[in-house]
Protein backbone atom coordinates (compact mmCIF):
# COMPACT_ATOMS: atom_id res chain seq x y z
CA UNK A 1 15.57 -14.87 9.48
CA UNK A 2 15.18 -13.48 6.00
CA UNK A 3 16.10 -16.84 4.30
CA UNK A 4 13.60 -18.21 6.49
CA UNK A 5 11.10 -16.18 5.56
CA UNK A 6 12.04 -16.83 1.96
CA UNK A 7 12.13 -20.85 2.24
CA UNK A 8 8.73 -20.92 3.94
CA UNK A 9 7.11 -18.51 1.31
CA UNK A 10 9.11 -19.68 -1.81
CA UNK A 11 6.65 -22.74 -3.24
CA UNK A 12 3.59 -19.59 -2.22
CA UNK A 13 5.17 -17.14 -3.94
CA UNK A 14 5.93 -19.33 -7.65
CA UNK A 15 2.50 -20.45 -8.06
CA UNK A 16 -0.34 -17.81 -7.33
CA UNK A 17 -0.42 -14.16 -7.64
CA UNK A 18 1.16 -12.47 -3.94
CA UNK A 19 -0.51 -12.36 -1.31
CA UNK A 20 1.82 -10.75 0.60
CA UNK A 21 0.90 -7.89 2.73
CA UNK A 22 2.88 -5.04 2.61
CA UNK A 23 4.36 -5.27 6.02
CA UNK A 24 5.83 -8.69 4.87
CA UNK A 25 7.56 -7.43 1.85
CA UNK A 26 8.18 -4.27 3.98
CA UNK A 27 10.38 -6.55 6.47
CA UNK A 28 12.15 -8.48 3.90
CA UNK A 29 13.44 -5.26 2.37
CA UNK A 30 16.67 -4.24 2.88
CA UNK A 31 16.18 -0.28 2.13
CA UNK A 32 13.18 2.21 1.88
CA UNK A 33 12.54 1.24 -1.56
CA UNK A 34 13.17 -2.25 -1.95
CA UNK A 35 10.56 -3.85 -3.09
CA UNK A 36 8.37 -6.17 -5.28
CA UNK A 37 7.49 -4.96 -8.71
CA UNK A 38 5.85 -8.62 -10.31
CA UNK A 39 2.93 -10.35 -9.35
CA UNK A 40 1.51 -7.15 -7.29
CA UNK A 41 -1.52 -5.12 -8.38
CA UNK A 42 -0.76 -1.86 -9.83
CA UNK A 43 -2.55 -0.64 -6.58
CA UNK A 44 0.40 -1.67 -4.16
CA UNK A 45 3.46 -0.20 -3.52
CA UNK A 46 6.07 -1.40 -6.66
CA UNK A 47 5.59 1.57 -9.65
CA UNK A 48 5.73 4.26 -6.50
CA UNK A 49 9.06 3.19 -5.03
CA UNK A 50 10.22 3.32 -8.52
CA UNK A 51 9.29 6.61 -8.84
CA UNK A 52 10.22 7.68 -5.39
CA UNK A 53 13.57 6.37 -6.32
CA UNK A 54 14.33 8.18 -9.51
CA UNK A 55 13.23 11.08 -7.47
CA UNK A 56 16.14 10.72 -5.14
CA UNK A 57 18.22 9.66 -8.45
CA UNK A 58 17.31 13.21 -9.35
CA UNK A 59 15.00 12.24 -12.67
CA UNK A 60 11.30 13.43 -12.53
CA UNK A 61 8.07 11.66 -14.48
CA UNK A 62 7.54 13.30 -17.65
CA UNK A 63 3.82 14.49 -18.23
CA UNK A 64 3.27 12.20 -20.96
CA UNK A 65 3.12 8.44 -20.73
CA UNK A 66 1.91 5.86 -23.56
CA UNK A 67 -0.22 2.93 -22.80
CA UNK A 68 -0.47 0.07 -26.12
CA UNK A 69 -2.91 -2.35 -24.72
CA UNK A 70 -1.43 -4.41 -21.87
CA UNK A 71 1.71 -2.50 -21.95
CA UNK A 72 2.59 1.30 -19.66
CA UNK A 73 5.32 3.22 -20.49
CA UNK A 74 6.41 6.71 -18.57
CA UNK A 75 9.63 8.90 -19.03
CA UNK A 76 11.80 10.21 -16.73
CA UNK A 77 14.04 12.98 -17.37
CA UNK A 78 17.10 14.35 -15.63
CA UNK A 79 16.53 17.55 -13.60
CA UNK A 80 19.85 18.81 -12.79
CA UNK A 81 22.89 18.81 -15.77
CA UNK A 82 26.09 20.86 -15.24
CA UNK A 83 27.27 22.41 -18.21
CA UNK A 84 26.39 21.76 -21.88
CA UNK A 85 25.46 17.91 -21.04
CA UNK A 86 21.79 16.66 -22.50
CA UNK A 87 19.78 15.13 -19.44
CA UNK A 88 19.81 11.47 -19.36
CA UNK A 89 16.61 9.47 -19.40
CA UNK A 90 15.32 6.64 -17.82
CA UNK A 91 12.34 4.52 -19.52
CA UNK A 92 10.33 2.57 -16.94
CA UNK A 93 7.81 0.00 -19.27
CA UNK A 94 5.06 -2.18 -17.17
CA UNK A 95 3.33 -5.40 -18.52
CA UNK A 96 0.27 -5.21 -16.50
CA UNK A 97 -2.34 -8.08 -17.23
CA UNK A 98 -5.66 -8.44 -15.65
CA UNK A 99 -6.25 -11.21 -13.19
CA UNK A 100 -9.16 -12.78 -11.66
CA UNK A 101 -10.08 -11.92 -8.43
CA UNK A 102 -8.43 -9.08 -8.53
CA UNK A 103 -9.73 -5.39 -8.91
CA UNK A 104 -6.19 -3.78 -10.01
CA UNK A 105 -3.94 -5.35 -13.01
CA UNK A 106 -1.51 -6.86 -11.61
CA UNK A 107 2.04 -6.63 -12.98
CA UNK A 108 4.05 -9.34 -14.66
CA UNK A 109 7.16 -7.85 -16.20
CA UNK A 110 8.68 -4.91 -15.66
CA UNK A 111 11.32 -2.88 -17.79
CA UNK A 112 14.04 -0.06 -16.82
CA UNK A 113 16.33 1.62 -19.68
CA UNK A 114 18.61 4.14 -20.14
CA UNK A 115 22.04 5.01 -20.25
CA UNK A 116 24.91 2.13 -18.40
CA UNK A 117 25.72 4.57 -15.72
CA UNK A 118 22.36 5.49 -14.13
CA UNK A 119 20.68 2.33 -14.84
CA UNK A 120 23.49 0.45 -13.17
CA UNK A 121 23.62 3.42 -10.28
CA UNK A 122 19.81 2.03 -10.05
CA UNK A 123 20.48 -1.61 -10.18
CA UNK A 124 22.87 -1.90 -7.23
CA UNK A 125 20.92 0.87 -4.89
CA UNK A 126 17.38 -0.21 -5.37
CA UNK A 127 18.02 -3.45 -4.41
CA UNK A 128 19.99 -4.32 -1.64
CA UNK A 129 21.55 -7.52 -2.20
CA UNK A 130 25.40 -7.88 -2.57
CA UNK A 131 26.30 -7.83 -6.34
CA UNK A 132 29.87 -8.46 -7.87
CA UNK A 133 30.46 -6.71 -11.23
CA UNK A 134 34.20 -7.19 -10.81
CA UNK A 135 34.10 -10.72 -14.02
CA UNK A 136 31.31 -8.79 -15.56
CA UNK A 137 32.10 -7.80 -18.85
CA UNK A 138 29.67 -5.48 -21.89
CA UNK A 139 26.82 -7.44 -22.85
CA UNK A 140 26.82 -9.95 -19.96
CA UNK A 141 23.92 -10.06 -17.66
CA UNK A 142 24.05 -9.98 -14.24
CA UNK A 143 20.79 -10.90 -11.94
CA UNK A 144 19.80 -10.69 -7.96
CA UNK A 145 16.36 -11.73 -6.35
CA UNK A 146 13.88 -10.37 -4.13
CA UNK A 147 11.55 -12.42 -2.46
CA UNK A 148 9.65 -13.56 -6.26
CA UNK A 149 11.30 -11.47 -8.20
CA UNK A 150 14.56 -11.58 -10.52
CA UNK A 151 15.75 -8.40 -11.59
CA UNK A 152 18.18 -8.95 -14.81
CA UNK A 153 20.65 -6.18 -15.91
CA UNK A 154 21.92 -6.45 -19.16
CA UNK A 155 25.18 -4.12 -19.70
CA UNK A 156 24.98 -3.01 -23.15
CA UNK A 157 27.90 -2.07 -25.37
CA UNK A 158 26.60 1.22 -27.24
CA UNK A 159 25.82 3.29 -23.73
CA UNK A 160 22.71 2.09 -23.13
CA UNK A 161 21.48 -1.03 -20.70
CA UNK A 162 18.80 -2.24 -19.36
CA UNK A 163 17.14 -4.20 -16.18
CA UNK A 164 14.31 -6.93 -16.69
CA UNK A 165 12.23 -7.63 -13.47
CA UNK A 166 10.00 -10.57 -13.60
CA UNK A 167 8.75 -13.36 -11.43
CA UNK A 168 11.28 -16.28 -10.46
CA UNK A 169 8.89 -18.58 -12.55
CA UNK A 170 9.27 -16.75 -15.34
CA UNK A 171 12.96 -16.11 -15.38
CA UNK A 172 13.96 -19.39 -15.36
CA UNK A 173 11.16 -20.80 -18.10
């Protein structure tokens, strides 16, 4: 039913902003915070279940955030270490551009860093599509869809990777 879904919405979903209601991109999901981060206003539900899953990752917003034009970026820190360890951090960065017709920005790309093991601990739990890592070597990248969006992790060799969500259409430019 879900590749159903897809097929009928795919040509929709590649050539106009989303207009998707929440319920529909609620019932393609395969977990609570599955979702779609591109092509959404900043209104709608993609930057909170982002945040509602670093939550559960145990990583909290720091206060500050920078915003350089079109571009959002926010900080979240690590809130429980054992031992001498630093906390890790996670950088979430938003291209958000403004749209006609719409009252929000809506968001074309979005970007998650930090160190290999928690951004890869996000990649394969905030998404819930079936993933092989097992020919996946440092400084390949790896990618699985949702509905319009391709999210892109790119395994870096000096401890730090990264994940690149953006819209189908844009991906494969």
């Amino acid at each position: 039913m879900k590749k159903l879904l897809f097929l009928l919405l795919f040509p929709f979903l590649c050539f106009s902003q989303t207009q998707l209601q929440d319920e529909d991109i609620s019932a393609a999901a395969g977990n609570e915070y599955e979702t779609l981060l591109t092509n959404i206003g900043i209104d709608r539900e993609g930057g909170f279940a982002i945040n509602h899953f670093l939550h559960k990752m145990g990583f909290t917003p720091d206060e500050k955030f920078t915003q350089h034009g079109e571009y959002f970026k926010q900080k979240y820190v690590q809130q429980i270490v054992s031992g001498n360890a630093k906390p890790a951090v996670i950088w979430i960065r938003y291209l958000n551009k403004k749209v006609k017709g719409y009252d929000f920005p809506v968001t074309q790309k979005v970007d998650i860093s930090g160190d290999t093991e928690n951004i890869i601990k996000f990649y394969i739990n905030f998404w819930s599509r079936a993933i092989n890592f097992k020919d996946t070597k440092a400084g390949e990248t790896v990618t699985t869809h949702f509905l319009s969006d391709v999210a892109a992790l790119s395994v870096g060799t000096n401890g730090q990777s990264k994940i690149v969500v953006t819209t189908a259409k844009d991906y494969y430019k």
